[in-house]
C-alpha atoms as a PDB file:
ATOM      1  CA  UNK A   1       0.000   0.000   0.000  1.00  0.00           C
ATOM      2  CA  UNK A   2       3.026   2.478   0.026  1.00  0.00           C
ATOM      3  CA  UNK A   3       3.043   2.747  -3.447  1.00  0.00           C
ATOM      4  CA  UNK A   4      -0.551   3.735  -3.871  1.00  0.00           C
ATOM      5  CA  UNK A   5       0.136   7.047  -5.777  1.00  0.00           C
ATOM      6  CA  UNK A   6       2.159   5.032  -8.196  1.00  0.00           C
ATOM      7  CA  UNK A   7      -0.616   3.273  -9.550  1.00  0.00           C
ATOM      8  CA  UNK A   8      -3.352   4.388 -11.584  1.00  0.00           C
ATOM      9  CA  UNK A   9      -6.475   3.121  -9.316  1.00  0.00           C
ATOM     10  CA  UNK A  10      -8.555   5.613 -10.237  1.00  0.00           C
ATOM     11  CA  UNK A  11      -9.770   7.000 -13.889  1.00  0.00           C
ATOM     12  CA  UNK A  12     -10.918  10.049 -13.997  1.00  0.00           C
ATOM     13  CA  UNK A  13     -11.020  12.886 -16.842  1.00  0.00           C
ATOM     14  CA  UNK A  14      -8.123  15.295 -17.307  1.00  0.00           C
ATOM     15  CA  UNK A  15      -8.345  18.042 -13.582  1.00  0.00           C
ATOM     16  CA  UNK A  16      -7.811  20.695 -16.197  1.00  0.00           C
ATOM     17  CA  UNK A  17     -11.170  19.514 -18.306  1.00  0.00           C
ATOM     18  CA  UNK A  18     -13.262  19.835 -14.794  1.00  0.00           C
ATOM     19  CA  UNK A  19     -10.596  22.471 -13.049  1.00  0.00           C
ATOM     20  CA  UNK A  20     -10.414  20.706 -10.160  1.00  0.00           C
ATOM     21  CA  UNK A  21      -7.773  21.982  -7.288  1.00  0.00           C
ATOM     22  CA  UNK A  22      -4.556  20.812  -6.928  1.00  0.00           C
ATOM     23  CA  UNK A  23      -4.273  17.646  -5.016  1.00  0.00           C
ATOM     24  CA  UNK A  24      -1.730  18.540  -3.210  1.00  0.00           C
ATOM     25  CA  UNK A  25      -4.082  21.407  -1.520  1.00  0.00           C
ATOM     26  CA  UNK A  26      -5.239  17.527   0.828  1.00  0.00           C
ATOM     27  CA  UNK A  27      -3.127  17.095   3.839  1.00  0.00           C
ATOM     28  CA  UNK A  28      -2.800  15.947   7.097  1.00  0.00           C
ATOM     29  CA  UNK A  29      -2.509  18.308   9.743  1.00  0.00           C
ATOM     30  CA  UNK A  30      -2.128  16.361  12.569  1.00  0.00           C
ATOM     31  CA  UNK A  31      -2.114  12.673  13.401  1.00  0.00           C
ATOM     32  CA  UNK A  32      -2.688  11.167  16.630  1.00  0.00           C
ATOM     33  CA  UNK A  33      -3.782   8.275  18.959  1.00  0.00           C
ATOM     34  CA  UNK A  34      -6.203   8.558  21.481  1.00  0.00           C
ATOM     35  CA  UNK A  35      -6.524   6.001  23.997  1.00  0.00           C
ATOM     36  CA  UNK A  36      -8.848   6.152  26.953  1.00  0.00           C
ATOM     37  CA  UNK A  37     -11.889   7.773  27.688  1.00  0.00           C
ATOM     38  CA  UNK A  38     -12.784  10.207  25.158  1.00  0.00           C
ATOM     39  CA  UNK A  39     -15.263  12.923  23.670  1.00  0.00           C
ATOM     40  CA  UNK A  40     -15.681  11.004  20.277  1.00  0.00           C
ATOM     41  CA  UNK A  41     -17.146   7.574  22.010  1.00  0.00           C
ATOM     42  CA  UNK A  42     -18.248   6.333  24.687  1.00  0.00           C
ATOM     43  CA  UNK A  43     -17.173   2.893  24.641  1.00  0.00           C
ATOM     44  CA  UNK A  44     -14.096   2.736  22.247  1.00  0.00           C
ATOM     45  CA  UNK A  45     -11.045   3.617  23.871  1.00  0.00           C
ATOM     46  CA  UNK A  46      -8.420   3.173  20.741  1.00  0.00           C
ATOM     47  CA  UNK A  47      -9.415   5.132  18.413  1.00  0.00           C
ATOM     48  CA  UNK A  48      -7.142   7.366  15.384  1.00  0.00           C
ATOM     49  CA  UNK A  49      -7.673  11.170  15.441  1.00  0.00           C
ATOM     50  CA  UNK A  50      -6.315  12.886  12.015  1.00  0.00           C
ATOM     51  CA  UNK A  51      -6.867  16.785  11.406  1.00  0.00           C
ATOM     52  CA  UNK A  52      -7.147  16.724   7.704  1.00  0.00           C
ATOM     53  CA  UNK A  53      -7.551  19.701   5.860  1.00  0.00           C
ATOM     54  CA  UNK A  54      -9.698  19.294   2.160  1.00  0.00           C
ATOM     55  CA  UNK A  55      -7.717  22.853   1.062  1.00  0.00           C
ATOM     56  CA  UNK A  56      -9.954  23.922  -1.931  1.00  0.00           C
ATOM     57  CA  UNK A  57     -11.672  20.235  -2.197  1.00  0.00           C
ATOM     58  CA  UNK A  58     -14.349  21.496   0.553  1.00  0.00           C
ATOM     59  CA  UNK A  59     -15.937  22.942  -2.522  1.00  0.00           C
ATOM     60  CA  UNK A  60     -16.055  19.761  -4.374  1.00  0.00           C
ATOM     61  CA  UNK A  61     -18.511  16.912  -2.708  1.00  0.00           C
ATOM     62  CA  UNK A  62     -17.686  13.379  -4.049  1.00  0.00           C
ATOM     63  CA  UNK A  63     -20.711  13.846  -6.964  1.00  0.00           C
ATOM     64  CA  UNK A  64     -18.976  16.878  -8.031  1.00  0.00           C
ATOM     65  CA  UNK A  65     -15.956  15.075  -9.207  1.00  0.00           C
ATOM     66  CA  UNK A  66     -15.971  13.148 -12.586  1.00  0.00           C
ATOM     67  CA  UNK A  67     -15.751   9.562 -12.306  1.00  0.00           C
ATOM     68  CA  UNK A  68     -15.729   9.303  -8.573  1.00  0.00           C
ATOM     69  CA  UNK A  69     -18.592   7.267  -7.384  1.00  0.00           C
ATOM     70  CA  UNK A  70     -17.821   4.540 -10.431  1.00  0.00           C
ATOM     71  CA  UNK A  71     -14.257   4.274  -9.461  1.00  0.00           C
ATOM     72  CA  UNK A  72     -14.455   4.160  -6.212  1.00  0.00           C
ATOM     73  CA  UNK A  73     -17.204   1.593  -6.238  1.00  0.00           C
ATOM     74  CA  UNK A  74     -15.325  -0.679  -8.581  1.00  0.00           C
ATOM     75  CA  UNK A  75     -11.711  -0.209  -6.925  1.00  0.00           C
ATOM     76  CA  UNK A  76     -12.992  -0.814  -3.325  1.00  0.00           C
ATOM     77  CA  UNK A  77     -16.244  -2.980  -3.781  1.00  0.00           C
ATOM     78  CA  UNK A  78     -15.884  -4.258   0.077  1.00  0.00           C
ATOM     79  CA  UNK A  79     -16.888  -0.983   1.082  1.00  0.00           C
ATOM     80  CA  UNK A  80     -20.880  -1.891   0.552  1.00  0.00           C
ATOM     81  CA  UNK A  81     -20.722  -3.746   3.525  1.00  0.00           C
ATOM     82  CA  UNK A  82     -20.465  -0.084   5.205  1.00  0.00           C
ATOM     83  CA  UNK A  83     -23.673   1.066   6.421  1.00  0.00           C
ATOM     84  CA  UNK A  84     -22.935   4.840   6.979  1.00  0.00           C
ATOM     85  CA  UNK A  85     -25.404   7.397   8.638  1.00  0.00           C
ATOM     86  CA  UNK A  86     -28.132   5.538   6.054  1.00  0.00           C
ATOM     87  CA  UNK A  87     -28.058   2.247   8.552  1.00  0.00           C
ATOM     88  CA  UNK A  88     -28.085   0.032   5.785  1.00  0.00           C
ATOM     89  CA  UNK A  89     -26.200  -2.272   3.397  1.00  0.00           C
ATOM     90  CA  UNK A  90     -24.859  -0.043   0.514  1.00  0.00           C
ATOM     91  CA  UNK A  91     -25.248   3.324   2.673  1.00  0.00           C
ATOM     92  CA  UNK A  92     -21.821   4.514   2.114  1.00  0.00           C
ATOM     93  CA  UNK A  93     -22.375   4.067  -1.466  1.00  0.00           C
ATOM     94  CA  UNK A  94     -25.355   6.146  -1.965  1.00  0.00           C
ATOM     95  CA  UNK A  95     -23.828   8.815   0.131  1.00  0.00           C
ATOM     96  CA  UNK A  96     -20.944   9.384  -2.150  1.00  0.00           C
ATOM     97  CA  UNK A  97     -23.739   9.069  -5.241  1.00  0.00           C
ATOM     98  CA  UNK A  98     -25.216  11.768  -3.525  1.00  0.00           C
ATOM     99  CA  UNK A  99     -22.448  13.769  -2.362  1.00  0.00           C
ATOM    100  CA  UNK A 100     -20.357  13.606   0.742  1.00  0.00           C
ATOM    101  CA  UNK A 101     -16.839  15.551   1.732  1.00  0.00           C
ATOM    102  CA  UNK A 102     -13.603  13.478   1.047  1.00  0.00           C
ATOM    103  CA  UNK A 103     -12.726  13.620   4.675  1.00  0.00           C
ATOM    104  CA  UNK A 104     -15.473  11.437   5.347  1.00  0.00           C
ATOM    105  CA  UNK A 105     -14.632   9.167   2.346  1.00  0.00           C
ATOM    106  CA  UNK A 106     -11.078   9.357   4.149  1.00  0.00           C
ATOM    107  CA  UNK A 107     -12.858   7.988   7.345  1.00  0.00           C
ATOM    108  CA  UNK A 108     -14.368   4.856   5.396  1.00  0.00           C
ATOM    109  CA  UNK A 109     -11.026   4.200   3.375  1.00  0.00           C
ATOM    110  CA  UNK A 110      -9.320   4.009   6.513  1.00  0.00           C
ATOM    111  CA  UNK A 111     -11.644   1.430   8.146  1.00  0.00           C
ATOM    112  CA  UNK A 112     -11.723  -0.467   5.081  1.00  0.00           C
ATOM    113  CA  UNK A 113      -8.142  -0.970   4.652  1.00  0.00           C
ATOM    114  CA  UNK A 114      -7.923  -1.829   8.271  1.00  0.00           C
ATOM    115  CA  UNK A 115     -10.709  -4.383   7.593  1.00  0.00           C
ATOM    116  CA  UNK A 116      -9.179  -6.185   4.452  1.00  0.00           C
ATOM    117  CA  UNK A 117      -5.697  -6.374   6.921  1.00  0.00           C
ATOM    118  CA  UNK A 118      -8.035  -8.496   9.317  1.00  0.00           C
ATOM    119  CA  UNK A 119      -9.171  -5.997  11.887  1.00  0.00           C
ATOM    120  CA  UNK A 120     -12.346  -5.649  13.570  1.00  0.00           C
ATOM    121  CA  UNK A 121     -13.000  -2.231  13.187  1.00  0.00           C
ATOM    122  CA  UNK A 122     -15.781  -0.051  12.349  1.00  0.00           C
ATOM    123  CA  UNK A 123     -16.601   3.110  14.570  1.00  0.00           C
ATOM    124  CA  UNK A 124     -15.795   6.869  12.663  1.00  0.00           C
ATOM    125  CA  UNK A 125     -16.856  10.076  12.977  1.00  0.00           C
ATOM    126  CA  UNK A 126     -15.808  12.898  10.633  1.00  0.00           C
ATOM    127  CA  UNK A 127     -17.000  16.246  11.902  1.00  0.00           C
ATOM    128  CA  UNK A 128     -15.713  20.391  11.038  1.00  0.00           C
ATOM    129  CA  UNK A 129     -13.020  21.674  13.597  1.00  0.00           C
ATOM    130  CA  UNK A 130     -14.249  24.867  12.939  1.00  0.00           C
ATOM    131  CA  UNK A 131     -12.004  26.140  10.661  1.00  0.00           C
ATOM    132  CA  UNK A 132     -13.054  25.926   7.009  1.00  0.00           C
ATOM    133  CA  UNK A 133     -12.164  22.804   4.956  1.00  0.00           C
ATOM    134  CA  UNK A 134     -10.725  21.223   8.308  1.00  0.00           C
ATOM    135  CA  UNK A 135     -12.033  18.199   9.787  1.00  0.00           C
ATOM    136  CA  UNK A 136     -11.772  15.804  12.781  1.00  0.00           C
ATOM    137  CA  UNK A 137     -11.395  12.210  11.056  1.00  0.00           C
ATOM    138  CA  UNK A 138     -12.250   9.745  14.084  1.00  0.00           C
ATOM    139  CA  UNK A 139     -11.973   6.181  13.730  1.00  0.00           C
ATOM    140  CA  UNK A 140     -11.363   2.965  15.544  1.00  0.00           C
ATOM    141  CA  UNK A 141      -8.698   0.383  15.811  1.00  0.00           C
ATOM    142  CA  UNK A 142      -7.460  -2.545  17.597  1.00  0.00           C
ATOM    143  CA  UNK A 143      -3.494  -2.311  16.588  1.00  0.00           C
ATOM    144  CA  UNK A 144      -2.107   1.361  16.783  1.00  0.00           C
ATOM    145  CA  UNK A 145       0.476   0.840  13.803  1.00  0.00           C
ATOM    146  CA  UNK A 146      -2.330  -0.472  11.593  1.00  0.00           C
ATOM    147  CA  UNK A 147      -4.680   2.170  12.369  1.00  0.00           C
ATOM    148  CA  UNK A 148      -2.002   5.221  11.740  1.00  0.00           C
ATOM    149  CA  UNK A 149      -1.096   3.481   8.233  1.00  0.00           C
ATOM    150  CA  UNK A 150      -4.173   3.047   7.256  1.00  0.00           C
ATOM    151  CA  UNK A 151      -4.622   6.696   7.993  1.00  0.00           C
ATOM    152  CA  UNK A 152      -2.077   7.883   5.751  1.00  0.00           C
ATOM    153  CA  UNK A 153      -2.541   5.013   2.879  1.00  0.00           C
ATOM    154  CA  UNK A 154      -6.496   6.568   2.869  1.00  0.00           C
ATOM    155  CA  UNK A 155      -5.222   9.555   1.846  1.00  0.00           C
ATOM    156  CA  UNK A 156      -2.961   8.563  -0.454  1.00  0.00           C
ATOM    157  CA  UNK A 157      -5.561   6.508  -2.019  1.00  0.00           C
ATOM    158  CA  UNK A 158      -8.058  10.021  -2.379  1.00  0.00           C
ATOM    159  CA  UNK A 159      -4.876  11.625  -3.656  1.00  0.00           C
ATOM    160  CA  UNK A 160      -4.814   8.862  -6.538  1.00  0.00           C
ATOM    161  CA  UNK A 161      -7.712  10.055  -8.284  1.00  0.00           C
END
């Protein structure tokens, strides 16, 4: 997975055609564990805390960029287990159809990866810090080295589109 932005996982048109941002505009701002009692849950007790800021993608929702839904749908087909905020079978799906922010796409990615690795995981929470085109990315994991790879590998597999 650390050569994700060497492959071409994703097909998308031309950013120029579209005039998308920069991709480079996505980062990480901060990347942390938390472990122990906690604001985000109140049960889990491991769970991944990444400040991520979306730069100029906070104006574009997932159905605002070409080729998105498909690809990420075919590339990462295991993700219609994930029920989302729609409590159902194919929920995650339909909310990227319909438009969601990549830092909670960044949020499923990272469970996901974590899953195919063998990890029961599945608690996230992606909410504004305040600050515009910043967000809390929350998630759960059982092995800390796991969870703060798949962290970083979720973003590098947004930044491959």
């Amino acid at each position: 997975m650390r050569y994700l932005d060497t492959y071409k996982l994703f097909e998308t048109k031309k950013q120029e055609e579209v005039k998308l941002p920069n991709i480079s505009n996505l980062k990480i701002v901060e990347l942390k564990t938390i472990e122990g009692k906690n604001k985000w849950h109140n049960t889990k007790d491991k769970l991944i805390h990444m400040i991520l800021d979306l730069g100029k993608w906070e104006e574009f929702p997932s159905n605002e960029i070409p080729n998105f839904y498909e690809n990420i749908k075919k590339y990462i087909p295991s993700m219609n287990e994930h029920r989302c905020s729609v409590g159902r079978k194919g929920g995650f799906f339909k909310r990227v159809k319909k438009g969601t922010w990549l830092g909670h796409i960044v949020e499923h990615i990272a469970l996901e990866l974590q899953t195919l690795a063998g990890h029961n995981t599945g608690f996230g929470r992606t909410r504004g810090t305040g600050k515009k085109g910043e967000y809390n990315v929350i998630f759960n994991y059982e092995e800390k080295s796991v969870g703060l790879l798949a962290a970083k590998e979720a973003v590098k597999v947004i930044k491959s589109i």
